[in-house]
C-alpha atoms as a PDB file:
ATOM      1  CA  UNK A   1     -18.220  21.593 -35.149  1.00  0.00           C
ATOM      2  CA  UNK A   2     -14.047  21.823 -35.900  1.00  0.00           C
ATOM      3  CA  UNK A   3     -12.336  18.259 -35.923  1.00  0.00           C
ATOM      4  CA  UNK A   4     -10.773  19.786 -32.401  1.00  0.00           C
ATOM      5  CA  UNK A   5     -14.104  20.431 -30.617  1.00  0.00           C
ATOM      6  CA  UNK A   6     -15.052  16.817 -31.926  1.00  0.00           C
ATOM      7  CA  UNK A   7     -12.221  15.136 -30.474  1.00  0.00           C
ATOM      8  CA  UNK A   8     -12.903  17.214 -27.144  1.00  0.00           C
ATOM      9  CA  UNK A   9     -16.193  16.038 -26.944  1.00  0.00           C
ATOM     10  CA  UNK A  10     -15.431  12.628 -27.710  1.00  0.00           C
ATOM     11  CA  UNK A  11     -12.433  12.737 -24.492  1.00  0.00           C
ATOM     12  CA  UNK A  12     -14.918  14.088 -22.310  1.00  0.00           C
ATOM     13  CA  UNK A  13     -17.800  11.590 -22.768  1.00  0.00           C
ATOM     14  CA  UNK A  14     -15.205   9.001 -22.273  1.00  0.00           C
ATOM     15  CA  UNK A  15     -13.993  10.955 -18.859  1.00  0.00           C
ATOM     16  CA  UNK A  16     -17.597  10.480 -17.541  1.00  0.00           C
ATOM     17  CA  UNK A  17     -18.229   7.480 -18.685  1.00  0.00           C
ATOM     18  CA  UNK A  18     -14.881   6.247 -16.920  1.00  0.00           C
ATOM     19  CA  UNK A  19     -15.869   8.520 -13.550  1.00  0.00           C
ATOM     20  CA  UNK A  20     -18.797   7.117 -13.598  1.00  0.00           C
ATOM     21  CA  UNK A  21     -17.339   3.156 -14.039  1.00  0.00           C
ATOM     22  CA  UNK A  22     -15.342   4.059 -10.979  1.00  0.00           C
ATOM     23  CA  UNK A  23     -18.012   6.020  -8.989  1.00  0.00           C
ATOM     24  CA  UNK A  24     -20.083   2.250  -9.642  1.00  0.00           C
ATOM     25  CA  UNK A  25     -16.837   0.120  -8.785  1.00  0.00           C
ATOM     26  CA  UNK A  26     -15.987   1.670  -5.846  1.00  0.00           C
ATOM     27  CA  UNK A  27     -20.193   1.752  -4.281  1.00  0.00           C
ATOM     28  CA  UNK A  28     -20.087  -1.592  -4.746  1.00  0.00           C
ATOM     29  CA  UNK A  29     -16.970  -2.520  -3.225  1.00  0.00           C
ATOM     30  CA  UNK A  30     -17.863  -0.357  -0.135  1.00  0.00           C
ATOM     31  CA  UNK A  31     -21.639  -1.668   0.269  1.00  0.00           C
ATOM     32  CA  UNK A  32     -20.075  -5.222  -0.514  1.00  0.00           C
ATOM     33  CA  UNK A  33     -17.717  -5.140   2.125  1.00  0.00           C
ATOM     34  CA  UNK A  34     -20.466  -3.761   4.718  1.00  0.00           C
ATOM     35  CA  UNK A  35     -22.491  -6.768   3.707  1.00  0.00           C
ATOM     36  CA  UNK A  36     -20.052  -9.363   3.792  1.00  0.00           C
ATOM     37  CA  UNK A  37     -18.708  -7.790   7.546  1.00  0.00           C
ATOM     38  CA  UNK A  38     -22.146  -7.825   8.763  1.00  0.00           C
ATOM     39  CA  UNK A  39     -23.780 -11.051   7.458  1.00  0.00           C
ATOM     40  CA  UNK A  40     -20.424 -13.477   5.943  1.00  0.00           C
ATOM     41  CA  UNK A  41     -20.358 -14.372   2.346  1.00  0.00           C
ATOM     42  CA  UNK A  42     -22.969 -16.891   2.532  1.00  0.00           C
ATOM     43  CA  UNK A  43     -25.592 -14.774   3.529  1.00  0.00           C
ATOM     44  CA  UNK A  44     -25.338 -11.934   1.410  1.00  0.00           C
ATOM     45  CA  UNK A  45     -26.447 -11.999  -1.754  1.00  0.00           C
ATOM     46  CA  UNK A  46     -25.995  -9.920  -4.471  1.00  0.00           C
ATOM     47  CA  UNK A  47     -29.566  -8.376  -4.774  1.00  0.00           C
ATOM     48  CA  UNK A  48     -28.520  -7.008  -1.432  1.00  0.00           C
ATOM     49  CA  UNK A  49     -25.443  -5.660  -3.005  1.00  0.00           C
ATOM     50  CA  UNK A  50     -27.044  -3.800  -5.852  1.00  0.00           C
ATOM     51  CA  UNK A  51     -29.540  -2.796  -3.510  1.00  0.00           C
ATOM     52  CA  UNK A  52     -27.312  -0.842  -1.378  1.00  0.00           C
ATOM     53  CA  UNK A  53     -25.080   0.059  -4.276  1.00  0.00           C
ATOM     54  CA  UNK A  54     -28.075   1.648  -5.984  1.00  0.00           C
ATOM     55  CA  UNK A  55     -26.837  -0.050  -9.184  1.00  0.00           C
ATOM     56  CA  UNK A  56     -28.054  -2.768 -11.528  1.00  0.00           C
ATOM     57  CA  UNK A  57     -27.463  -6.382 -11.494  1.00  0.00           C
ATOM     58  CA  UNK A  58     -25.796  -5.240 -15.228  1.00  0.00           C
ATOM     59  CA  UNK A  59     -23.358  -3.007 -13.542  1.00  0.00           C
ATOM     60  CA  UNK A  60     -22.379  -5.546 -11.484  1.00  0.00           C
ATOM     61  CA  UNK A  61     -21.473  -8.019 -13.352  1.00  0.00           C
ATOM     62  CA  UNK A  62     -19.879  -5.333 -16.465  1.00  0.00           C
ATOM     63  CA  UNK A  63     -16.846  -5.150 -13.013  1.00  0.00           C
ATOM     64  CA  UNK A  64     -17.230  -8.885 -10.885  1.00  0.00           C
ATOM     65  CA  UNK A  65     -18.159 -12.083 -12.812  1.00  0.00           C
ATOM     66  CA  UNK A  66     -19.622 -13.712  -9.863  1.00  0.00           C
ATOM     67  CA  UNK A  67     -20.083 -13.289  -5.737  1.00  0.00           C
ATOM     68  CA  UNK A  68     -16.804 -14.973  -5.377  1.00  0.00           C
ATOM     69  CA  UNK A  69     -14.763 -12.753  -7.914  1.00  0.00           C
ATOM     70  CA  UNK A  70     -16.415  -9.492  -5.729  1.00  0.00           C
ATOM     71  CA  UNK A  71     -15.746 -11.033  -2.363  1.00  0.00           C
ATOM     72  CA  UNK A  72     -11.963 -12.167  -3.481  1.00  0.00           C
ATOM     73  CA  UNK A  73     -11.864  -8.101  -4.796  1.00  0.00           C
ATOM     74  CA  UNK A  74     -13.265  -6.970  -0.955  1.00  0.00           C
ATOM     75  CA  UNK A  75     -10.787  -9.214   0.651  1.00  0.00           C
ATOM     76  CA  UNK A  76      -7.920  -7.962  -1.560  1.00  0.00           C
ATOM     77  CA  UNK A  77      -8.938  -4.582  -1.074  1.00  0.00           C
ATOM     78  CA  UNK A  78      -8.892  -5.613   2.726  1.00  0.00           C
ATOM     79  CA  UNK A  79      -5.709  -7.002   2.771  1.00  0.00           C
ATOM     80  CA  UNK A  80      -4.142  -4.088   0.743  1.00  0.00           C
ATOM     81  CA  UNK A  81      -5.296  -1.438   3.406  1.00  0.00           C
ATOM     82  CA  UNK A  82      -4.146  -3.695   6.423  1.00  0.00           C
ATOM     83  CA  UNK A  83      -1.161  -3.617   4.728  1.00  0.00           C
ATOM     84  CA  UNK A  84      -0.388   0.507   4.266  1.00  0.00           C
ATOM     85  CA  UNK A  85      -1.777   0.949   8.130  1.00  0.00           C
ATOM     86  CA  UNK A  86       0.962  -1.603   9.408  1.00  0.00           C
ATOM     87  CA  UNK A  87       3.635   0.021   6.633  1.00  0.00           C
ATOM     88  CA  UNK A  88       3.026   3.655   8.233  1.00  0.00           C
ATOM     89  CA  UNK A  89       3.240   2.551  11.865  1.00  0.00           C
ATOM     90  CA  UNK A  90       6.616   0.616  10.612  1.00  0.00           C
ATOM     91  CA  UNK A  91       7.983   4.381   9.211  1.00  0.00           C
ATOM     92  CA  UNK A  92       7.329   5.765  13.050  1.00  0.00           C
ATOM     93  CA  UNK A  93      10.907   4.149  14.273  1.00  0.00           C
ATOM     94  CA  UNK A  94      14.068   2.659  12.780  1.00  0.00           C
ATOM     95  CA  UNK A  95      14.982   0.351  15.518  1.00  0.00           C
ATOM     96  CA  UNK A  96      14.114  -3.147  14.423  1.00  0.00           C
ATOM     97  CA  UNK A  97      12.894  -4.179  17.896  1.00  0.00           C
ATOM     98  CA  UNK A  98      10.696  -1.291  18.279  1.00  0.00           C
ATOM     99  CA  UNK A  99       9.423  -1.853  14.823  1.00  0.00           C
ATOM    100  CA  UNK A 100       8.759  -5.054  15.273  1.00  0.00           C
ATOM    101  CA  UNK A 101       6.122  -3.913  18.206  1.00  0.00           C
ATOM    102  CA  UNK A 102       4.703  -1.642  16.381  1.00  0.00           C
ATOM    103  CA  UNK A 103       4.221  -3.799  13.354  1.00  0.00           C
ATOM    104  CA  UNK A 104       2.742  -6.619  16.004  1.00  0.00           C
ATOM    105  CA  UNK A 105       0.158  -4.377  17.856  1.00  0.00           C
ATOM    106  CA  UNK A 106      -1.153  -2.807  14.734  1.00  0.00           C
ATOM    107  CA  UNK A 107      -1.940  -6.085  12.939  1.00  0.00           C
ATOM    108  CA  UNK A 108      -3.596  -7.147  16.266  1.00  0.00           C
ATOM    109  CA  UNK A 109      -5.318  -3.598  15.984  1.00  0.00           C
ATOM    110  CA  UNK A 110      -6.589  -4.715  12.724  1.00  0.00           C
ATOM    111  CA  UNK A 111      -7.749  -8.564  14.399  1.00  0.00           C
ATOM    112  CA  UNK A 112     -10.108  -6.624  16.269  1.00  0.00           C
ATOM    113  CA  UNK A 113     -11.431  -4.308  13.351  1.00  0.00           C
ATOM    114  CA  UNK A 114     -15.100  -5.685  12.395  1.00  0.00           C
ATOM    115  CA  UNK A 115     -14.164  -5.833   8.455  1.00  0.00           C
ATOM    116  CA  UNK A 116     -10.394  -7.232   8.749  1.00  0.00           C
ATOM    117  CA  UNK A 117     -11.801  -9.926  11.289  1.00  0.00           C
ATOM    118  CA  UNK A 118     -14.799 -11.338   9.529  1.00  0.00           C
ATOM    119  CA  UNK A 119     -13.545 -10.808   5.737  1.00  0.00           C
ATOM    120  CA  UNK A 120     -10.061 -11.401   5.986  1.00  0.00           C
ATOM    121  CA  UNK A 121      -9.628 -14.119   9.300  1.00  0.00           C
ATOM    122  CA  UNK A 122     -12.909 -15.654   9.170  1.00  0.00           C
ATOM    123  CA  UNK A 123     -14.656 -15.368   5.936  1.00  0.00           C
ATOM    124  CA  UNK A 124     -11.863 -15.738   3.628  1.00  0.00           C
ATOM    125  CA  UNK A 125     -10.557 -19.164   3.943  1.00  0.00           C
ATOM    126  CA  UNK A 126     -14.505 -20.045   3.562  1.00  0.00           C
ATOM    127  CA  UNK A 127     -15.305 -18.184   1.173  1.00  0.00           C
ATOM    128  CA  UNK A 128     -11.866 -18.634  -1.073  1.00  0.00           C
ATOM    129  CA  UNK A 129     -10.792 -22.105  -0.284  1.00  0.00           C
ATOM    130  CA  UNK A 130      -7.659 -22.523   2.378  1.00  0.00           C
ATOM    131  CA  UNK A 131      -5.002 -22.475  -1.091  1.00  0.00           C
ATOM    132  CA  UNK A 132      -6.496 -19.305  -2.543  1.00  0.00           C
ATOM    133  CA  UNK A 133      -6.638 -17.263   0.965  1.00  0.00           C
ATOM    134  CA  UNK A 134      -3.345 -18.388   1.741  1.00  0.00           C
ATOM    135  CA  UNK A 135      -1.964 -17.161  -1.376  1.00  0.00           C
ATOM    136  CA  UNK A 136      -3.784 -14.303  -1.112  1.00  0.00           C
ATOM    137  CA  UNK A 137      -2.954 -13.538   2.656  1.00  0.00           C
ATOM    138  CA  UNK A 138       0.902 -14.222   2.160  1.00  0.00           C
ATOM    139  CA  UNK A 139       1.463 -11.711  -0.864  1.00  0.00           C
ATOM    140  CA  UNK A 140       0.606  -9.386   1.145  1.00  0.00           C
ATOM    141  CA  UNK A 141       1.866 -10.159   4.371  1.00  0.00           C
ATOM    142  CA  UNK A 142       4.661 -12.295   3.945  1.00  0.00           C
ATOM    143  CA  UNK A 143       7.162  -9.549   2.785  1.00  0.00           C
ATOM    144  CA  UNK A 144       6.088  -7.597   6.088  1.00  0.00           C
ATOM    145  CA  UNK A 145       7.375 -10.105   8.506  1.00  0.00           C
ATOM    146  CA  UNK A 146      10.670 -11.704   6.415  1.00  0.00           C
ATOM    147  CA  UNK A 147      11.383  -8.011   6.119  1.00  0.00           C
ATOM    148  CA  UNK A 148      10.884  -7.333  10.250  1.00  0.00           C
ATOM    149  CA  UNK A 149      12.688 -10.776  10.906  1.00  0.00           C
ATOM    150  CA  UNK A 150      15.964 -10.033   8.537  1.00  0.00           C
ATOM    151  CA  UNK A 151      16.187  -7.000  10.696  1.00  0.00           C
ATOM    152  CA  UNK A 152      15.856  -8.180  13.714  1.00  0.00           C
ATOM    153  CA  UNK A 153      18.528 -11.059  12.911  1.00  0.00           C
ATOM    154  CA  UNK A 154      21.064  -8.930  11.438  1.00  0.00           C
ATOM    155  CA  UNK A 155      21.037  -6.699  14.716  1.00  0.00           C
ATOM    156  CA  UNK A 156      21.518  -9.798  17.079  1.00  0.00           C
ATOM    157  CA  UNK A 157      24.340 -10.982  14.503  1.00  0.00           C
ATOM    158  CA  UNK A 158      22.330 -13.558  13.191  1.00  0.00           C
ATOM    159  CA  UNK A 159      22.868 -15.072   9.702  1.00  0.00           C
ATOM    160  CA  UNK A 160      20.838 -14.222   6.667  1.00  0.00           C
ATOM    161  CA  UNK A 161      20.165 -17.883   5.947  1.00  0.00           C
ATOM    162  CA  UNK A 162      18.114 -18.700   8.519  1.00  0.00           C
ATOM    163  CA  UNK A 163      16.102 -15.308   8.131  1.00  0.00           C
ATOM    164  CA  UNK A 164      13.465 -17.187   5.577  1.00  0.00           C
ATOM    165  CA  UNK A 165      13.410 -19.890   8.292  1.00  0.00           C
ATOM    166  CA  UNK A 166      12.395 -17.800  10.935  1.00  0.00           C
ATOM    167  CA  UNK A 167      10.406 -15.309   8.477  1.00  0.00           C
ATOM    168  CA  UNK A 168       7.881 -18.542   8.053  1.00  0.00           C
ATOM    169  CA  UNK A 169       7.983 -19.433  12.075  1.00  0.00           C
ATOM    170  CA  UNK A 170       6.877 -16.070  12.974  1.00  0.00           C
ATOM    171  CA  UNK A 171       4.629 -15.877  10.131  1.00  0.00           C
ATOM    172  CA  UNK A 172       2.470 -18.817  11.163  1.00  0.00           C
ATOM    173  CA  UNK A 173       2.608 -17.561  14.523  1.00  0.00           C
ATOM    174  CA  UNK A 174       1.017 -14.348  13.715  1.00  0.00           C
ATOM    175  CA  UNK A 175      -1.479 -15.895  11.625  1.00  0.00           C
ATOM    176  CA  UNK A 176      -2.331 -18.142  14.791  1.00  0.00           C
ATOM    177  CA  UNK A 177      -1.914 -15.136  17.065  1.00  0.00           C
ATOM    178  CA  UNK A 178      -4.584 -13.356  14.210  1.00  0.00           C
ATOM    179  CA  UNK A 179      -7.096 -16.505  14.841  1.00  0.00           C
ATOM    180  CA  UNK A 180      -6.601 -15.623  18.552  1.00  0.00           C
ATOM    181  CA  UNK A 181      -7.927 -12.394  18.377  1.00  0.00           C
ATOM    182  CA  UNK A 182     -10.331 -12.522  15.991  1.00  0.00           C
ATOM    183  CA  UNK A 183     -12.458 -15.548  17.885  1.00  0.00           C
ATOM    184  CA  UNK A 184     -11.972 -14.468  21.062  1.00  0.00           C
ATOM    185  CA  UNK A 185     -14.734 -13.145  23.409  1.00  0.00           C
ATOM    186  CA  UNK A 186     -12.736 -10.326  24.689  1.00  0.00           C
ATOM    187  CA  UNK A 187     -10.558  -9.873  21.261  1.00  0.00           C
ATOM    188  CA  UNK A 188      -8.868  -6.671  23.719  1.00  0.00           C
ATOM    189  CA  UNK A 189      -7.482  -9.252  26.501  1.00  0.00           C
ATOM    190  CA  UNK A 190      -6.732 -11.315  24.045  1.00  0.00           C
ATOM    191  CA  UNK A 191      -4.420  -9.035  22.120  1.00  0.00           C
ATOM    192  CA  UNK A 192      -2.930  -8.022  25.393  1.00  0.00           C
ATOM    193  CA  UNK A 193      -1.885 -11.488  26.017  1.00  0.00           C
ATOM    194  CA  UNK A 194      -0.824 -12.000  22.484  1.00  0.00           C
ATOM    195  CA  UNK A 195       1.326  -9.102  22.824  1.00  0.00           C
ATOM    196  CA  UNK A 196       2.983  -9.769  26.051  1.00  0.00           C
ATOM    197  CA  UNK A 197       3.832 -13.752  24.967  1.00  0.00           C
ATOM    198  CA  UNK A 198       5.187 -12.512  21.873  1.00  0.00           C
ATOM    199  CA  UNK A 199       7.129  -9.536  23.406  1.00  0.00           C
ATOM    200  CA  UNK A 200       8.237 -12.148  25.530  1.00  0.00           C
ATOM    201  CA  UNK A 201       9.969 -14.361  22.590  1.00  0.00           C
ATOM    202  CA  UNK A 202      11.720 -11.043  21.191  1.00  0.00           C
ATOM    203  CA  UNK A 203      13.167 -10.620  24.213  1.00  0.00           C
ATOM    204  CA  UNK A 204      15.048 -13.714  24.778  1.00  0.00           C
ATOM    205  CA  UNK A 205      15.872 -13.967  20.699  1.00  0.00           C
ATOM    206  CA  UNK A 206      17.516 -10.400  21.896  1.00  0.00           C
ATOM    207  CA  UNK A 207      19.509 -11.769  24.411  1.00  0.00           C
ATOM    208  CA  UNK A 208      20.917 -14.892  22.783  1.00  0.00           C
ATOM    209  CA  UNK A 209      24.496 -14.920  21.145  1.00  0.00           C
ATOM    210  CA  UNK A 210      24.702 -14.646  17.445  1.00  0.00           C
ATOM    211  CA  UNK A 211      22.689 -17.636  15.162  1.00  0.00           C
ATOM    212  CA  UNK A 212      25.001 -19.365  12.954  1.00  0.00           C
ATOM    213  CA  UNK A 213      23.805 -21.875  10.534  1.00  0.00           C
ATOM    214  CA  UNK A 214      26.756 -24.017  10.900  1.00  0.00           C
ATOM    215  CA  UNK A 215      27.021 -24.061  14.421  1.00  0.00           C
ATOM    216  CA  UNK A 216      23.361 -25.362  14.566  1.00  0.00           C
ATOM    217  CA  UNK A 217      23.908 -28.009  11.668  1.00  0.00           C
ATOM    218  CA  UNK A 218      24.556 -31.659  13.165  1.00  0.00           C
ATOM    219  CA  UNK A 219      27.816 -32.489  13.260  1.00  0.00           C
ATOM    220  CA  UNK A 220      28.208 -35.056   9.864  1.00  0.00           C
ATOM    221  CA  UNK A 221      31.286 -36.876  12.092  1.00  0.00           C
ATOM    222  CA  UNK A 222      28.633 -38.013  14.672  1.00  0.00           C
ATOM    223  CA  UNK A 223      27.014 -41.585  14.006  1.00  0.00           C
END
Protein backbone atom coordinates (compact mmCIF):
# COMPACT_ATOMS: atom_id res chain seq x y z
CA UNK A 1 0.00 0.00 0.00
CA UNK A 2 1.38 3.84 -1.19
CA UNK A 3 2.14 6.18 1.90
CA UNK A 4 -1.26 8.03 0.41
CA UNK A 5 -3.62 5.03 0.67
CA UNK A 6 -2.03 4.58 4.26
CA UNK A 7 -2.77 7.90 5.42
CA UNK A 8 -6.41 7.45 3.86
CA UNK A 9 -6.98 4.55 5.73
CA UNK A 10 -5.67 5.81 8.81
CA UNK A 11 -8.35 9.27 8.36
CA UNK A 12 -11.06 7.01 7.79
CA UNK A 13 -10.75 4.64 10.79
CA UNK A 14 -10.48 7.74 12.80
CA UNK A 15 -13.88 9.15 10.95
CA UNK A 16 -15.69 6.02 12.31
CA UNK A 17 -14.28 5.78 15.26
CA UNK A 18 -15.31 9.57 15.90
CA UNK A 19 -19.06 8.80 14.22
CA UNK A 20 -19.30 6.24 16.21
CA UNK A 21 -18.12 8.34 19.71
CA UNK A 22 -20.91 10.65 18.68
CA UNK A 23 -23.54 8.06 17.54
CA UNK A 24 -22.75 6.69 21.59
CA UNK A 25 -22.79 10.39 23.04
CA UNK A 26 -25.73 11.44 21.63
CA UNK A 27 -27.95 7.66 22.60
CA UNK A 28 -27.04 8.33 25.78
CA UNK A 29 -27.91 11.80 26.16
CA UNK A 30 -31.35 11.08 24.53
CA UNK A 31 -32.19 7.78 26.66
CA UNK A 32 -30.71 9.84 29.70
CA UNK A 33 -32.92 12.58 29.36
CA UNK A 34 -36.08 10.14 28.86
CA UNK A 35 -35.03 8.59 32.12
CA UNK A 36 -34.38 11.46 34.13
CA UNK A 37 -38.04 13.14 32.66
CA UNK A 38 -39.78 10.06 33.55
CA UNK A 39 -38.35 8.87 36.91
CA UNK A 40 -36.01 12.30 38.41
CA UNK A 41 -32.37 11.88 38.93
CA UNK A 42 -32.64 9.89 41.95
CA UNK A 43 -34.31 7.13 40.56
CA UNK A 44 -32.57 6.43 37.54
CA UNK A 45 -29.64 4.79 37.55
CA UNK A 46 -27.18 4.32 35.18
CA UNK A 47 -27.66 0.53 34.42
CA UNK A 48 -30.94 1.88 33.17
CA UNK A 49 -29.08 4.29 31.05
CA UNK A 50 -26.79 1.86 29.32
CA UNK A 51 -29.61 -0.31 29.10
CA UNK A 52 -31.59 1.85 26.92
CA UNK A 53 -28.52 3.29 25.30
CA UNK A 54 -27.53 -0.22 24.24
CA UNK A 55 -23.98 0.71 25.32
CA UNK A 56 -21.53 -0.36 28.01
CA UNK A 57 -21.00 0.93 31.40
CA UNK A 58 -17.23 1.62 29.58
CA UNK A 59 -18.78 3.84 27.04
CA UNK A 60 -20.30 5.66 29.49
CA UNK A 61 -18.01 6.67 31.52
CA UNK A 62 -15.06 7.11 28.28
CA UNK A 63 -17.97 10.63 27.77
CA UNK A 64 -19.63 11.38 31.68
CA UNK A 65 -17.48 10.76 34.81
CA UNK A 66 -20.39 10.21 36.98
CA UNK A 67 -24.55 10.44 37.06
CA UNK A 68 -24.16 14.00 38.02
CA UNK A 69 -21.64 15.06 35.19
CA UNK A 70 -24.46 13.24 32.58
CA UNK A 71 -27.45 14.80 34.25
CA UNK A 72 -25.60 18.46 34.43
CA UNK A 73 -24.83 17.52 30.33
CA UNK A 74 -28.96 16.66 29.90
CA UNK A 75 -29.84 19.78 31.69
CA UNK A 76 -27.38 21.89 29.65
CA UNK A 77 -28.45 20.33 26.63
CA UNK A 78 -32.03 21.28 27.98
CA UNK A 79 -31.38 24.63 28.65
CA UNK A 80 -29.53 25.19 25.29
CA UNK A 81 -32.66 24.05 23.21
CA UNK A 82 -35.14 26.16 25.44
CA UNK A 83 -33.01 28.71 24.56
CA UNK A 84 -32.97 28.56 20.34
CA UNK A 85 -37.03 27.84 20.57
CA UNK A 86 -37.51 31.22 22.58
CA UNK A 87 -34.57 32.96 20.17
CA UNK A 88 -36.71 31.96 16.92
CA UNK A 89 -40.08 33.05 18.29
CA UNK A 90 -38.06 36.45 19.32
CA UNK A 91 -36.96 36.77 15.24
CA UNK A 92 -41.00 36.58 14.39
CA UNK A 93 -41.42 40.57 15.31
CA UNK A 94 -39.25 43.63 15.93
CA UNK A 95 -41.49 45.46 18.24
CA UNK A 96 -40.10 45.11 21.72
CA UNK A 97 -43.56 44.78 23.31
CA UNK A 98 -44.66 42.17 21.01
CA UNK A 99 -41.41 40.41 21.51
CA UNK A 100 -41.55 40.48 24.81
CA UNK A 101 -44.99 38.26 24.54
CA UNK A 102 -43.72 36.11 22.47
CA UNK A 103 -40.56 35.51 24.39
CA UNK A 104 -43.02 35.13 27.69
CA UNK A 105 -45.54 32.54 26.24
CA UNK A 106 -42.90 30.40 24.71
CA UNK A 107 -40.85 29.95 27.90
CA UNK A 108 -44.23 29.17 29.60
CA UNK A 109 -44.69 26.77 26.49
CA UNK A 110 -41.56 25.16 27.55
CA UNK A 111 -42.89 25.11 31.69
CA UNK A 112 -45.35 22.80 30.49
CA UNK A 113 -43.00 20.53 28.25
CA UNK A 114 -42.48 17.09 30.29
CA UNK A 115 -38.46 17.30 29.86
CA UNK A 116 -37.96 21.26 30.44
CA UNK A 117 -40.32 20.90 33.60
CA UNK A 118 -38.89 17.96 35.45
CA UNK A 119 -35.05 18.37 34.31
CA UNK A 120 -34.66 21.89 34.16
CA UNK A 121 -37.48 23.45 37.02
CA UNK A 122 -37.68 20.56 39.21
CA UNK A 123 -34.83 18.23 39.00
CA UNK A 124 -32.08 20.56 38.55
CA UNK A 125 -31.73 22.55 41.62
CA UNK A 126 -31.88 18.85 43.29
CA UNK A 127 -29.91 17.28 41.43
CA UNK A 128 -27.10 20.26 40.92
CA UNK A 129 -27.25 22.12 44.14
CA UNK A 130 -29.30 25.71 44.12
CA UNK A 131 -25.48 27.62 43.17
CA UNK A 132 -24.72 25.30 40.28
CA UNK A 133 -28.44 25.41 38.65
CA UNK A 134 -28.52 28.94 39.11
CA UNK A 135 -25.41 29.46 37.33
CA UNK A 136 -26.33 27.19 34.97
CA UNK A 137 -29.98 28.54 34.40
CA UNK A 138 -28.79 32.29 34.19
CA UNK A 139 -26.06 31.79 31.34
CA UNK A 140 -28.47 30.88 29.45
CA UNK A 141 -31.32 32.84 30.24
CA UNK A 142 -30.18 35.87 31.67
CA UNK A 143 -29.00 37.52 28.35
CA UNK A 144 -32.66 36.72 27.00
CA UNK A 145 -34.49 38.89 29.38
CA UNK A 146 -31.71 41.99 30.03
CA UNK A 147 -31.78 41.90 26.26
CA UNK A 148 -35.99 42.05 26.10
CA UNK A 149 -35.90 44.58 29.12
CA UNK A 150 -33.15 47.16 27.47
CA UNK A 151 -35.62 47.18 24.67
CA UNK A 152 -38.47 47.64 26.17
CA UNK A 153 -36.89 50.63 28.32
CA UNK A 154 -35.31 52.39 25.57
CA UNK A 155 -38.82 52.53 23.71
CA UNK A 156 -40.65 54.03 26.84
CA UNK A 157 -37.52 56.51 27.14
CA UNK A 158 -36.23 54.84 29.96
CA UNK A 159 -32.53 55.01 30.99
CA UNK A 160 -30.00 52.33 30.31
CA UNK A 161 -28.92 52.26 33.95
CA UNK A 162 -31.66 50.92 35.43
CA UNK A 163 -32.05 48.25 32.53
CA UNK A 164 -29.73 45.60 34.68
CA UNK A 165 -32.04 46.58 37.57
CA UNK A 166 -35.06 45.68 36.01
CA UNK A 167 -33.30 42.82 33.79
CA UNK A 168 -32.87 40.95 37.43
CA UNK A 169 -36.68 41.96 38.65
CA UNK A 170 -38.17 40.40 35.71
CA UNK A 171 -35.77 37.68 35.74
CA UNK A 172 -36.75 36.36 39.16
CA UNK A 173 -40.18 36.87 38.22
CA UNK A 174 -40.06 34.56 35.36
CA UNK A 175 -38.21 32.07 37.21
CA UNK A 176 -41.16 32.27 39.87
CA UNK A 177 -43.71 32.50 37.07
CA UNK A 178 -41.57 29.06 35.65
CA UNK A 179 -42.18 27.37 39.31
CA UNK A 180 -45.85 28.36 38.70
CA UNK A 181 -46.31 26.42 35.83
CA UNK A 182 -44.35 23.69 36.25
CA UNK A 183 -46.15 22.58 39.82
CA UNK A 184 -49.32 23.42 38.96
CA UNK A 185 -52.23 20.93 38.49
CA UNK A 186 -53.53 22.54 35.44
CA UNK A 187 -49.88 23.92 34.21
CA UNK A 188 -52.43 25.37 30.97
CA UNK A 189 -54.60 27.73 33.44
CA UNK A 190 -51.81 28.40 35.05
CA UNK A 191 -49.85 29.83 32.16
CA UNK A 192 -52.94 31.67 31.16
CA UNK A 193 -52.93 33.47 34.36
CA UNK A 194 -49.24 33.94 34.30
CA UNK A 195 -49.60 35.50 31.05
CA UNK A 196 -52.41 37.83 31.64
CA UNK A 197 -50.69 39.22 35.23
CA UNK A 198 -47.61 39.72 33.44
CA UNK A 199 -49.18 41.29 30.28
CA UNK A 200 -50.75 43.26 32.77
CA UNK A 201 -47.30 44.82 34.28
CA UNK A 202 -46.08 45.60 30.55
CA UNK A 203 -48.86 47.46 30.11
CA UNK A 204 -48.71 49.98 32.76
CA UNK A 205 -44.56 50.08 32.45
CA UNK A 206 -45.93 51.18 28.74
CA UNK A 207 -47.89 53.83 29.88
CA UNK A 208 -45.66 55.50 32.46
CA UNK A 209 -43.48 58.65 31.56
CA UNK A 210 -39.87 58.12 30.90
CA UNK A 211 -37.57 56.34 34.03
CA UNK A 212 -34.81 58.50 35.00
CA UNK A 213 -32.31 57.39 37.48
CA UNK A 214 -31.92 60.72 38.96
CA UNK A 215 -35.31 61.64 39.27
CA UNK A 216 -35.87 58.39 41.34
CA UNK A 217 -32.61 58.90 43.52
CA UNK A 218 -33.49 60.52 47.07
CA UNK A 219 -32.96 63.84 47.19
CA UNK A 220 -29.24 64.09 49.28
CA UNK A 221 -30.69 67.82 50.59
CA UNK A 222 -33.49 65.96 52.51
CA UNK A 223 -32.64 64.98 56.27
Amino acid sequence: MTPAGKVLRAARKTSRRQDYSSSTKRALLDNATALFTDHGYAGTSLDEVVAAARVTKGALYHHYSSKLALFENVFMKCQEDSKKQIEKSLRQSKDPWERARLGLQTYLDLCQQPAFRRICIQEGPVALGHERWHEVEKEFSFGLVAGIVEALLKDIGGTKELSETFAHIFYGALQSAGDYVADAEDSEDASEKVQAVISAILAGLRLLPAIDVASQAPDEAEG
